[in-house]
C-alpha atoms as a PDB file:
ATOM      1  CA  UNK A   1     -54.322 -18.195  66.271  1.00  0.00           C
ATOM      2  CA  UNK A   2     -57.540 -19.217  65.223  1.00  0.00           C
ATOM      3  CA  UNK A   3     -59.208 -22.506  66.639  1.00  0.00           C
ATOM      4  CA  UNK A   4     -61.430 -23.815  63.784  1.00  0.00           C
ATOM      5  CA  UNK A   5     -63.755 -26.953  64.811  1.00  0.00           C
ATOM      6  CA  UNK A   6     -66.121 -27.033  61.394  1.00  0.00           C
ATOM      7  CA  UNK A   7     -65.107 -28.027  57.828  1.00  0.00           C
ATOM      8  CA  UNK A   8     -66.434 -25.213  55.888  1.00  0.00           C
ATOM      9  CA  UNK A   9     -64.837 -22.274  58.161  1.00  0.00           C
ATOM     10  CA  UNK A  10     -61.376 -24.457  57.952  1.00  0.00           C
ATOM     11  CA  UNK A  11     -61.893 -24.220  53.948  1.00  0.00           C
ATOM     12  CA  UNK A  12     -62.357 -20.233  54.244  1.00  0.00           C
ATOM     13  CA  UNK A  13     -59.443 -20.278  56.979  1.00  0.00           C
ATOM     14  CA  UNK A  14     -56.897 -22.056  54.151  1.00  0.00           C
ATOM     15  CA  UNK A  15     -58.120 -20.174  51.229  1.00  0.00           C
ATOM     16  CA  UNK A  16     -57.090 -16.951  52.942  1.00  0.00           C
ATOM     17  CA  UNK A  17     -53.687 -18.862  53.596  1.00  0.00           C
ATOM     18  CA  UNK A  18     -53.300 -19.892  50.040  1.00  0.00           C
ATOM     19  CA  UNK A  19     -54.804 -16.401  48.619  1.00  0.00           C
ATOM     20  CA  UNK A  20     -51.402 -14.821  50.379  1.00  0.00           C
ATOM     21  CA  UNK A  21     -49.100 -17.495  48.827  1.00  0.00           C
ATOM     22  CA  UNK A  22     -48.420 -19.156  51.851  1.00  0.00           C
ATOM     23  CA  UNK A  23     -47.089 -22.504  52.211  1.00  0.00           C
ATOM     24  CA  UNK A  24     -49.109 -24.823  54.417  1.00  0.00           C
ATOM     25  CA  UNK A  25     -47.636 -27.194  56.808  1.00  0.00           C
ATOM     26  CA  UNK A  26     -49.775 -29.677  58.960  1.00  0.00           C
ATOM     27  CA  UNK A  27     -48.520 -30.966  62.296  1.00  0.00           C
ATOM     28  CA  UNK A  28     -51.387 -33.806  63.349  1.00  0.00           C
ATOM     29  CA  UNK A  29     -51.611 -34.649  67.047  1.00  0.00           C
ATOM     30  CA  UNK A  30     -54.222 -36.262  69.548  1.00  0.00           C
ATOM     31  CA  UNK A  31     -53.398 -33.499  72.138  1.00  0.00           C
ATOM     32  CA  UNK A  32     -51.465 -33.452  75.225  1.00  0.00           C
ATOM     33  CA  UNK A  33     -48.553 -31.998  73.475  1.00  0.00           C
ATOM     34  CA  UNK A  34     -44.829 -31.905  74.739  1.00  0.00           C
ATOM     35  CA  UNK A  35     -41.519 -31.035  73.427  1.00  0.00           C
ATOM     36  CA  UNK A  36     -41.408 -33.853  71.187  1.00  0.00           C
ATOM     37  CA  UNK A  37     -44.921 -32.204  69.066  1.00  0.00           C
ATOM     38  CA  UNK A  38     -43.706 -28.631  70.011  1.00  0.00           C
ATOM     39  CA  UNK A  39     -40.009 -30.032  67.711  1.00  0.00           C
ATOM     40  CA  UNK A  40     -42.554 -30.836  64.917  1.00  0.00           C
ATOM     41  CA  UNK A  41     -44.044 -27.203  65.107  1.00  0.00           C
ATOM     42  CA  UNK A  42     -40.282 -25.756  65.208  1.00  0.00           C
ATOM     43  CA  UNK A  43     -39.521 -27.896  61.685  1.00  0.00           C
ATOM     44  CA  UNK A  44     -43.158 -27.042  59.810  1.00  0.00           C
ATOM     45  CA  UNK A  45     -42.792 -23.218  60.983  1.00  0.00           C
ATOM     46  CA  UNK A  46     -38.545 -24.057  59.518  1.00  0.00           C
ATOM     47  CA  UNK A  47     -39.950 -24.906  56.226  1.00  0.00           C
ATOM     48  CA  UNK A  48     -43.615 -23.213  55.647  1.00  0.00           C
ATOM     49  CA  UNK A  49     -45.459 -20.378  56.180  1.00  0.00           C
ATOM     50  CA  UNK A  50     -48.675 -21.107  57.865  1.00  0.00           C
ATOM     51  CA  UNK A  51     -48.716 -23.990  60.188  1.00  0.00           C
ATOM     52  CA  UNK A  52     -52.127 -25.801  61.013  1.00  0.00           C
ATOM     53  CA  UNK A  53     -51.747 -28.088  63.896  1.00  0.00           C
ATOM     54  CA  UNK A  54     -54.332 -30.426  64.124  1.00  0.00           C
ATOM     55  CA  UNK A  55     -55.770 -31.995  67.688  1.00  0.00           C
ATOM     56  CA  UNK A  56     -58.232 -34.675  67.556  1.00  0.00           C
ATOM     57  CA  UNK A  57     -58.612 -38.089  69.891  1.00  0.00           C
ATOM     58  CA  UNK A  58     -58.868 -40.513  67.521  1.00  0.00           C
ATOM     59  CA  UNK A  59     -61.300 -43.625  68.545  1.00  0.00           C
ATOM     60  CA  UNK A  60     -61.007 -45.655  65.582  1.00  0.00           C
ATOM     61  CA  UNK A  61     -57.243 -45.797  66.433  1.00  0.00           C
ATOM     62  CA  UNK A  62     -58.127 -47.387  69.574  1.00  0.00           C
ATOM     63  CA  UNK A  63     -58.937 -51.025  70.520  1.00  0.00           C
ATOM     64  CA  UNK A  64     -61.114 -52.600  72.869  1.00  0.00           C
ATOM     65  CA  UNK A  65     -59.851 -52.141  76.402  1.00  0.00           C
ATOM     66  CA  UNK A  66     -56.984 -49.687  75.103  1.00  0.00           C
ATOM     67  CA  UNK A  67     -56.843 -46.414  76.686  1.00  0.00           C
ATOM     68  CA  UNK A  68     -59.176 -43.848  74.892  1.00  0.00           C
ATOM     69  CA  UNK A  69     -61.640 -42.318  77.751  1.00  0.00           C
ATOM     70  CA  UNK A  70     -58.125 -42.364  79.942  1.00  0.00           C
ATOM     71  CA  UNK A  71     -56.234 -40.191  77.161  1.00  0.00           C
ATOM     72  CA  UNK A  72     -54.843 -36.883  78.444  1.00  0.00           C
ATOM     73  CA  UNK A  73     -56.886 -34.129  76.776  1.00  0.00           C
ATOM     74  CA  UNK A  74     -55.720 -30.466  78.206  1.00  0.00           C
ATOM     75  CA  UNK A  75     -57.274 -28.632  74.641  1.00  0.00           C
ATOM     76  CA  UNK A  76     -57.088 -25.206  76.731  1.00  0.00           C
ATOM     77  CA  UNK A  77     -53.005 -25.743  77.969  1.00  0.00           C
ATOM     78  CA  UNK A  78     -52.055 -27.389  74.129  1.00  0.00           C
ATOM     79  CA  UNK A  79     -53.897 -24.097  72.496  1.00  0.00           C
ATOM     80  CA  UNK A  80     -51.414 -21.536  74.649  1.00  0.00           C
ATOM     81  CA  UNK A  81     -48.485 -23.614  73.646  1.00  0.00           C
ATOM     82  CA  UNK A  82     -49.710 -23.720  69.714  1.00  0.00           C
ATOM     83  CA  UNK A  83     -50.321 -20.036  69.637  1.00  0.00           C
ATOM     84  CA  UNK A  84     -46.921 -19.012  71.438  1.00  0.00           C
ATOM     85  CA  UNK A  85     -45.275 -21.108  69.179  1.00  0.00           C
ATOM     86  CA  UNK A  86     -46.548 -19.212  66.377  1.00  0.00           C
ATOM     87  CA  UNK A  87     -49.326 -21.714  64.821  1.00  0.00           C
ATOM     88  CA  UNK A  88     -51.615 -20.142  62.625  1.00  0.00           C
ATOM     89  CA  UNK A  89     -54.683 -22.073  62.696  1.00  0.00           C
ATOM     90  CA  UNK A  90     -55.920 -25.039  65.211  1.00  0.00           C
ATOM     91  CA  UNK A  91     -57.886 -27.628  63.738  1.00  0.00           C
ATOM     92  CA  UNK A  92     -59.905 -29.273  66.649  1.00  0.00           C
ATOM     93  CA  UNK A  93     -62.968 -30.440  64.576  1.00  0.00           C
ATOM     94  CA  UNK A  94     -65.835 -32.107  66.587  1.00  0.00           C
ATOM     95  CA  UNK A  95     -66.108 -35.965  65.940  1.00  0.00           C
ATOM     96  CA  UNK A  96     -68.956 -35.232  63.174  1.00  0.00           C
ATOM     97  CA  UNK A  97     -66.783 -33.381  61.225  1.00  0.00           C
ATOM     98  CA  UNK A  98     -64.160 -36.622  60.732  1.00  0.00           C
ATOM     99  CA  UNK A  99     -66.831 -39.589  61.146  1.00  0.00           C
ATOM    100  CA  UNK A 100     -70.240 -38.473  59.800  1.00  0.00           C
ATOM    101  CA  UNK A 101     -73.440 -39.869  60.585  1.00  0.00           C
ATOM    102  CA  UNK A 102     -72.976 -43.291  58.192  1.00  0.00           C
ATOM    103  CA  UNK A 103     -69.169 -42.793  57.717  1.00  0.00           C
ATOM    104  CA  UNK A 104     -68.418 -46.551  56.401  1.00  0.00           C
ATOM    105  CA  UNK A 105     -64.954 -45.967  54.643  1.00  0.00           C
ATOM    106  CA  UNK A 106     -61.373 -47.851  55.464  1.00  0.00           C
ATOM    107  CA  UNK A 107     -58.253 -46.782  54.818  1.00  0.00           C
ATOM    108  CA  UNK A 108     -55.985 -50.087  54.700  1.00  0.00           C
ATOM    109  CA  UNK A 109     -52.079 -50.312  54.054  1.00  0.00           C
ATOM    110  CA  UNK A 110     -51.179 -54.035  54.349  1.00  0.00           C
ATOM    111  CA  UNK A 111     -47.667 -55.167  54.763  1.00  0.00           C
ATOM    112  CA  UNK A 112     -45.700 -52.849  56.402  1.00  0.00           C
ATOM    113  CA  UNK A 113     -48.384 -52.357  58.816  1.00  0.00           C
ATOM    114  CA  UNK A 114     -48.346 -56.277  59.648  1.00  0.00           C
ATOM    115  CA  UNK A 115     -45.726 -56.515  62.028  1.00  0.00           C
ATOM    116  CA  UNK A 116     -44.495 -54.539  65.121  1.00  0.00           C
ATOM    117  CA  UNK A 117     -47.655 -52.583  66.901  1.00  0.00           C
ATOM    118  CA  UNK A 118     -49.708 -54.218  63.913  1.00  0.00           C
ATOM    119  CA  UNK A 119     -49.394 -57.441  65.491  1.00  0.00           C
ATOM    120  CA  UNK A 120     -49.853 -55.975  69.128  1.00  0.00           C
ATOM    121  CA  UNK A 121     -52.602 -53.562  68.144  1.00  0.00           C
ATOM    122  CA  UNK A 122     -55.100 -55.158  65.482  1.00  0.00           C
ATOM    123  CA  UNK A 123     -56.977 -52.511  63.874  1.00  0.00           C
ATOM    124  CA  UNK A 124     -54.897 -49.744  64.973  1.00  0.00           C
ATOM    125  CA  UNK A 125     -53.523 -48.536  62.051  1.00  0.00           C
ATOM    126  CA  UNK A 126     -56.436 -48.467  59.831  1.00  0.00           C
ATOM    127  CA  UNK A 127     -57.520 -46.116  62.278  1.00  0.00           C
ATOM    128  CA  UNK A 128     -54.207 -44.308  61.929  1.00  0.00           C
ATOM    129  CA  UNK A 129     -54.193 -44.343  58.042  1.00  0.00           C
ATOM    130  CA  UNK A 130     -58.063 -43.401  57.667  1.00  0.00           C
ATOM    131  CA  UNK A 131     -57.700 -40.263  59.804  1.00  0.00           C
ATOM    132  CA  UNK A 132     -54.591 -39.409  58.752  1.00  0.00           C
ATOM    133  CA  UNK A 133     -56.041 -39.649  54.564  1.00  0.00           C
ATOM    134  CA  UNK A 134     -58.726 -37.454  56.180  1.00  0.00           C
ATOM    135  CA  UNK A 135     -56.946 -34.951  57.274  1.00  0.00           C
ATOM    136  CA  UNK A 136     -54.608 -34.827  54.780  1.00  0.00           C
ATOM    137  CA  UNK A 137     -57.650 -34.119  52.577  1.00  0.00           C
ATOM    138  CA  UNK A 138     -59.297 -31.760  54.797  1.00  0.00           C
ATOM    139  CA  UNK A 139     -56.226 -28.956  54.987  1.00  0.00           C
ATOM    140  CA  UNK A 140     -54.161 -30.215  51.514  1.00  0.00           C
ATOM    141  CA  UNK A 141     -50.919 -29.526  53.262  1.00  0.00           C
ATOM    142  CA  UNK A 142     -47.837 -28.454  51.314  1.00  0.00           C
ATOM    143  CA  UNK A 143     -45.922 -30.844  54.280  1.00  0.00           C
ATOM    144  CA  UNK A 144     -46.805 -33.027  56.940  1.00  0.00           C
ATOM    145  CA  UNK A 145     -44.799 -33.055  60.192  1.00  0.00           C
ATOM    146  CA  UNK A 146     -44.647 -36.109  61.661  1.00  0.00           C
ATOM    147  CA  UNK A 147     -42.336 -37.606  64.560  1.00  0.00           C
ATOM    148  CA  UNK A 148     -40.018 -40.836  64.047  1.00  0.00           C
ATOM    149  CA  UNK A 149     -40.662 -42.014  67.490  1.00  0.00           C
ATOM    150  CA  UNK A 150     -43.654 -44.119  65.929  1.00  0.00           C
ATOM    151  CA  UNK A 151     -41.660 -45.010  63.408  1.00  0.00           C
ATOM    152  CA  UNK A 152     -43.797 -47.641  61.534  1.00  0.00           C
ATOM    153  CA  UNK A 153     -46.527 -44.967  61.649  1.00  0.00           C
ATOM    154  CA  UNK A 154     -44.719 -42.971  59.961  1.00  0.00           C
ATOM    155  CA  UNK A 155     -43.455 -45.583  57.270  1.00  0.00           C
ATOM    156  CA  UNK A 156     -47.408 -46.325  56.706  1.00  0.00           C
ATOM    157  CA  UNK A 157     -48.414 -43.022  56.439  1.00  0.00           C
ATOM    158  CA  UNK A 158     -45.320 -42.835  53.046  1.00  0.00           C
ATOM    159  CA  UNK A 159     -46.731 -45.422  51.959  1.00  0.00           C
ATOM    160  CA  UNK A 160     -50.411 -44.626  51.835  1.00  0.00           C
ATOM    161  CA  UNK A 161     -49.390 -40.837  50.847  1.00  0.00           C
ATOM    162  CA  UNK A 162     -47.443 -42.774  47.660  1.00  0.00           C
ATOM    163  CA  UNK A 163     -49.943 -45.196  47.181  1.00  0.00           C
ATOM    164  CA  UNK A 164     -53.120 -42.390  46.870  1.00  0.00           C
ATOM    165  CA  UNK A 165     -51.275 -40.309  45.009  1.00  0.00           C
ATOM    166  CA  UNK A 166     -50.625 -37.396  48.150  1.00  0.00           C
ATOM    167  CA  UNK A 167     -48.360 -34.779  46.470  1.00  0.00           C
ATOM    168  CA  UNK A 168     -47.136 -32.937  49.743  1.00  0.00           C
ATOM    169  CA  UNK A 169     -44.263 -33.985  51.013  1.00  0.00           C
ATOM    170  CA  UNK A 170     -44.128 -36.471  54.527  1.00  0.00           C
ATOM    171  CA  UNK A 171     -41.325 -35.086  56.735  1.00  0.00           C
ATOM    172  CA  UNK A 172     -40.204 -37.158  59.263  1.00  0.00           C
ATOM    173  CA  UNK A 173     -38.532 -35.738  62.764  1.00  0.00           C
ATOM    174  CA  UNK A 174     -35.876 -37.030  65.125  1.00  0.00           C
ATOM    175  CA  UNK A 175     -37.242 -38.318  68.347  1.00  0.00           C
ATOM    176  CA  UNK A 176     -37.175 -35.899  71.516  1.00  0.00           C
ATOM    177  CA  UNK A 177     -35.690 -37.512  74.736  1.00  0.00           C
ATOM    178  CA  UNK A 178     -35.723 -36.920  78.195  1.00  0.00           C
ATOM    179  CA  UNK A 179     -32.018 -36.374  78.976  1.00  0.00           C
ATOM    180  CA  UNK A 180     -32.131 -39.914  80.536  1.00  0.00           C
ATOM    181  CA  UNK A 181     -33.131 -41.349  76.776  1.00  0.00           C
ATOM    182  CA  UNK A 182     -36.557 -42.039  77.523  1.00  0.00           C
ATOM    183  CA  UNK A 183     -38.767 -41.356  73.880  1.00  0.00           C
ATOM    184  CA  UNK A 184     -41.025 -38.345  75.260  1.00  0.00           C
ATOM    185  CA  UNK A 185     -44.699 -39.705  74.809  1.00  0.00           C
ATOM    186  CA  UNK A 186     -47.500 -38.444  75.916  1.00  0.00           C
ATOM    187  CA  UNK A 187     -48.025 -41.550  77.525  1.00  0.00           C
ATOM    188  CA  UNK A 188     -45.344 -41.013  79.925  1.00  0.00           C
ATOM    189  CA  UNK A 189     -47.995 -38.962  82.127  1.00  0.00           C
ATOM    190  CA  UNK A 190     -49.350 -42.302  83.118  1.00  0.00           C
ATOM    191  CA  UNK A 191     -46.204 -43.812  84.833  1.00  0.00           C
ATOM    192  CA  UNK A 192     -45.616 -43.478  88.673  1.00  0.00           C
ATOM    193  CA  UNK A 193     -42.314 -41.888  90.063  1.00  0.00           C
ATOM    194  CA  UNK A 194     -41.035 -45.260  90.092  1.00  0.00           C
ATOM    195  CA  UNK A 195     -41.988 -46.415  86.760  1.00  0.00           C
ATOM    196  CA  UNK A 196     -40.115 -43.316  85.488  1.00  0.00           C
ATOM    197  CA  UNK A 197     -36.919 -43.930  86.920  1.00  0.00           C
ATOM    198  CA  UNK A 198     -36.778 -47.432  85.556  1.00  0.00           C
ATOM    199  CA  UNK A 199     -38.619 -47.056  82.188  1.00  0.00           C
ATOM    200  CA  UNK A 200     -35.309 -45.602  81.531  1.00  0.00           C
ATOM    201  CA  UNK A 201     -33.931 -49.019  81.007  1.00  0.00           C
ATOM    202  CA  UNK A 202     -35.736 -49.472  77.633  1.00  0.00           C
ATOM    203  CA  UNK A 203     -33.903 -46.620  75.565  1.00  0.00           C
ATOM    204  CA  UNK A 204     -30.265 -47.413  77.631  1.00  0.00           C
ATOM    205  CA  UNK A 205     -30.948 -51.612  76.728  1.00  0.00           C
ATOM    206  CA  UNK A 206     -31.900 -50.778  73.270  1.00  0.00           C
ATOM    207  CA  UNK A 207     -28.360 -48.241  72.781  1.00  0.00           C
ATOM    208  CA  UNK A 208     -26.230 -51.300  73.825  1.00  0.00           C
ATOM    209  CA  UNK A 209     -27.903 -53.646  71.749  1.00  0.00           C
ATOM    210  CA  UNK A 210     -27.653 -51.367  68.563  1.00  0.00           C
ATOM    211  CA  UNK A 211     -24.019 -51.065  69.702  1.00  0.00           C
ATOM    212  CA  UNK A 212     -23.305 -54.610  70.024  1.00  0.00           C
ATOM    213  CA  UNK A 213     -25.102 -55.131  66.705  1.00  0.00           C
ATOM    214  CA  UNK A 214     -23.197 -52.718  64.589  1.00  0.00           C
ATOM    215  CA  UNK A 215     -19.891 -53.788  66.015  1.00  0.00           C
ATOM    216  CA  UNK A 216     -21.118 -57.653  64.513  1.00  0.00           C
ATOM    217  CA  UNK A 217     -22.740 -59.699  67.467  1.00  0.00           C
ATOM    218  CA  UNK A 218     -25.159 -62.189  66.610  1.00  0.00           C
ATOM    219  CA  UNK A 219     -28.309 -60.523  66.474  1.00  0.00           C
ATOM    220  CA  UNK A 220     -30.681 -63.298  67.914  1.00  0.00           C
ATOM    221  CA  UNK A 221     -28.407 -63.345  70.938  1.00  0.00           C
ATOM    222  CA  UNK A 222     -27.936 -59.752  71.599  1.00  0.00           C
ATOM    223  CA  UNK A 223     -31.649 -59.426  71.491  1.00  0.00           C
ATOM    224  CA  UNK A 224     -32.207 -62.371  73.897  1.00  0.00           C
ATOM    225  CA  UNK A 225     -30.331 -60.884  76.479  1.00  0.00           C
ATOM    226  CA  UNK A 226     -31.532 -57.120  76.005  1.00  0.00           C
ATOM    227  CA  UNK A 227     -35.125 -58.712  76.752  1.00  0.00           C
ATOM    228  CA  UNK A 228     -34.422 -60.064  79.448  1.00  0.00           C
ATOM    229  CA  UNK A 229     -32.587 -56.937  80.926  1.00  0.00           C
ATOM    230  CA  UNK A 230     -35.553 -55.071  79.671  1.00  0.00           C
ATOM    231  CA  UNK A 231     -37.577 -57.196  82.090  1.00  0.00           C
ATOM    232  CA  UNK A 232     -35.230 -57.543  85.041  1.00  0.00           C
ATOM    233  CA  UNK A 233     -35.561 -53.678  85.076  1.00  0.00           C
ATOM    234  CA  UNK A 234     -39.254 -53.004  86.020  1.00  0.00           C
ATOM    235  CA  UNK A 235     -41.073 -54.042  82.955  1.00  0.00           C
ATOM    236  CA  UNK A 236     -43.251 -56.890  82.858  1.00  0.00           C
ATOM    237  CA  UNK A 237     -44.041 -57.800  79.480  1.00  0.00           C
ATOM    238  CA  UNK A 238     -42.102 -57.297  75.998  1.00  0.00           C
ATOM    239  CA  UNK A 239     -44.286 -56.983  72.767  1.00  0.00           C
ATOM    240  CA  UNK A 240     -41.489 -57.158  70.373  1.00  0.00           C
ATOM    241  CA  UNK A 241     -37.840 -56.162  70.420  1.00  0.00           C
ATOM    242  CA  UNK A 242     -36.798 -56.688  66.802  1.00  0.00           C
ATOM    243  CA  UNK A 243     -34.142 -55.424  64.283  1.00  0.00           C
ATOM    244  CA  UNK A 244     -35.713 -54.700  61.249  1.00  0.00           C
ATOM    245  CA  UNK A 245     -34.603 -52.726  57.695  1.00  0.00           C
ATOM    246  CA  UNK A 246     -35.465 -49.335  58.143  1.00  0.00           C
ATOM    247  CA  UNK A 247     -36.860 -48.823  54.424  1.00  0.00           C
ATOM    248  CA  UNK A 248     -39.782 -51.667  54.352  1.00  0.00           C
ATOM    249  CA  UNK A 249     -39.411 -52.489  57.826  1.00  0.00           C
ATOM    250  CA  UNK A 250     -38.760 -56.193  57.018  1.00  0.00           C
ATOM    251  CA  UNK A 251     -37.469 -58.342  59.665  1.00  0.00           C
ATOM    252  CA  UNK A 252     -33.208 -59.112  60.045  1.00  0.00           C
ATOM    253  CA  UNK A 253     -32.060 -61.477  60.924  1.00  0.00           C
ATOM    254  CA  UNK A 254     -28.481 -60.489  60.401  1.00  0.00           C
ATOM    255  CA  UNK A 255     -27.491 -56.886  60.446  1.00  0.00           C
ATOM    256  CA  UNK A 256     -27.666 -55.460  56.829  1.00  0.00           C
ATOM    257  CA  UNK A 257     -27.762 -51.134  56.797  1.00  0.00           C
ATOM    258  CA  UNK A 258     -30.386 -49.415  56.604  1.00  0.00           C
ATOM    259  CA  UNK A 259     -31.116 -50.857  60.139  1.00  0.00           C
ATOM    260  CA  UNK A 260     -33.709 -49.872  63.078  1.00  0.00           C
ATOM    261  CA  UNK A 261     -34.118 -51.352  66.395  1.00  0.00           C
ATOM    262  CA  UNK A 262     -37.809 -51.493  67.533  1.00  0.00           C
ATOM    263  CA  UNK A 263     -38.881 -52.259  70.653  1.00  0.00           C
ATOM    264  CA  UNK A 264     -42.413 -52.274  73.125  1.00  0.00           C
ATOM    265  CA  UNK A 265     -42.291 -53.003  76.639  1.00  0.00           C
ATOM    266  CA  UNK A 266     -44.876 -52.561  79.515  1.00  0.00           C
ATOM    267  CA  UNK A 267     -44.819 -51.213  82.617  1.00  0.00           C
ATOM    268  CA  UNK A 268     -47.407 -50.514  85.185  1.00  0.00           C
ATOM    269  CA  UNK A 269     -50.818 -50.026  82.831  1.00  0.00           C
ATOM    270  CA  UNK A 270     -48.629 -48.006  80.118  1.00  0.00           C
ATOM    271  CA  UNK A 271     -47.319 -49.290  77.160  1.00  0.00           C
ATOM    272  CA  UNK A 272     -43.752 -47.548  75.610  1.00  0.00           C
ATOM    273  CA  UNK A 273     -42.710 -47.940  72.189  1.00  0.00           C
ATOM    274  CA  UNK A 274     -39.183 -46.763  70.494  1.00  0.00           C
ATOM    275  CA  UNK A 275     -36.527 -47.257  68.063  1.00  0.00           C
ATOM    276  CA  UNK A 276     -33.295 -46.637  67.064  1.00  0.00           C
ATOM    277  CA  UNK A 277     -30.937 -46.492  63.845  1.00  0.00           C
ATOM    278  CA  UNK A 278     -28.387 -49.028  63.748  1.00  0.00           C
ATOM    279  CA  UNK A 279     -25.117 -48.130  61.934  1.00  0.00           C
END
């Protein structure tokens, strides 16, 4: 596998690929990977040739007194998991390489990127949509792997990719859970023993509320009372726990398929997001 940190030896690297025919899939990731990014190497290596996984800590993804200096970054363990898993290239490009000296360019998508860990996160996914647009750009992709766990990023990222006139196509990936249900993040490293064993009470609270949804409980109601469960369980504070339509991600008020749950919760210092179909 090589491990590629400069632009121009990336553009040699994928030439070579596309010189052979191959069909290039890109797996983006901040690092500290798990089974849930290793699942999004298994589907690109499924359905292309050459897979380029990408690792890069993102800052403009990041607000003020979020946790980017704290973010787990284990480049040496993530390249020996890439590599056995048969990844062809490693694009870890130096922070020069993404924001130049000057860099001054946004990548907005409004709407759809409103709501949810919009609201919670301001600025975050700009971030998300600029370095994803980069990247995209950088390794022109035949597919990009990306996992449904952040769902809304991945409904932003369609919509920019349809928007700017991407060709490749977005593929999005079931969410990888701890046999408990908990979403794996890489997050998840920051909870305590404790916090573990009851941060299990998101994903369980959020399969009993989908239940009692689909089976044609009032949806404020059902909601209400998953909160508060949520919160009686060893989180502190809810962001959102919403059922919106899983196409535009506008908000229901009355279940109507195509239907997600979405939900962020805190406990200890970490934040955990999911979702959930509802059917």
């Amino acid at each position: 596998m090589q491990i590629v940190r400069q632009l121009d030896p990336l553009r040699d690297a994928l030439a070579d690929f596309r010189k052979s025919g191959f069909k290039i899939g890109l797996v983006p990731t901040m690092g500290a990977l798990h089974a849930g990014h290793m699942r999004l190497v298994e589907m690109a290596s499924e359905q292309c040739d050459a897979v380029v996984a990408s690792i890069f800590v993102n800052p403009t993804q990041f607000g003020e007194g979020e946790d980017l200096d704290a973010y787990p970054r284990q480049e040496a363990a993530d390249a020996a998991l890439l590599e056995a898993a048969g990844v062809k290239l490693l694009w870890a490009p130096t922070a020069d390489q993404v924001y130049p000296d000057g860099y001054a360019t946004n990548v907005s998508v409004g709407g759809i990127s409103d709501g949810l860990c919009g609201a919670a996160r301001p600025g975050h996914f700009d971030g998300v949509a600029t370095v994803v647009a980069k990247l995209f750009n950088q390794v022109r992709p035949d597919a990009a792997f990306f996992g449904e766990k952040d769902y809304q990023q991945l409904a932003i990222i369609r919509r920019m990719a349809r928007d700017l006139d991407f060709l490749h196509d977005i593929v999005g990936v079931p969410t990888v859970r701890d046999p408990d249900g908990l979403a794996l993040s890489s997050r998840n490293a920051y909870l305590t023993a404790e916090q573990r064993a009851n941060a299990a009470a998101l994903p369980q609270a959020m399969q009993a509320a989908a239940k009692a949804i689909a089976a044609g409980g009032k949806v404020a109601t059902i909601l209400e009372d998953s909160a508060a469960h949520i919160l009686g369980s060893g989180f502190h504070k809810i962001d959102y726990f919403e059922l919106r339509n899983a196409d535009n991600l506008a908000v229901l008020d009355v279940f109507a398929e195509p239907a997600r749950l979405f939900a962020a919760a805190h406990i200890g210092k970490t934040r955990l997001i999911d979702n959930i179909p509802v059917s």
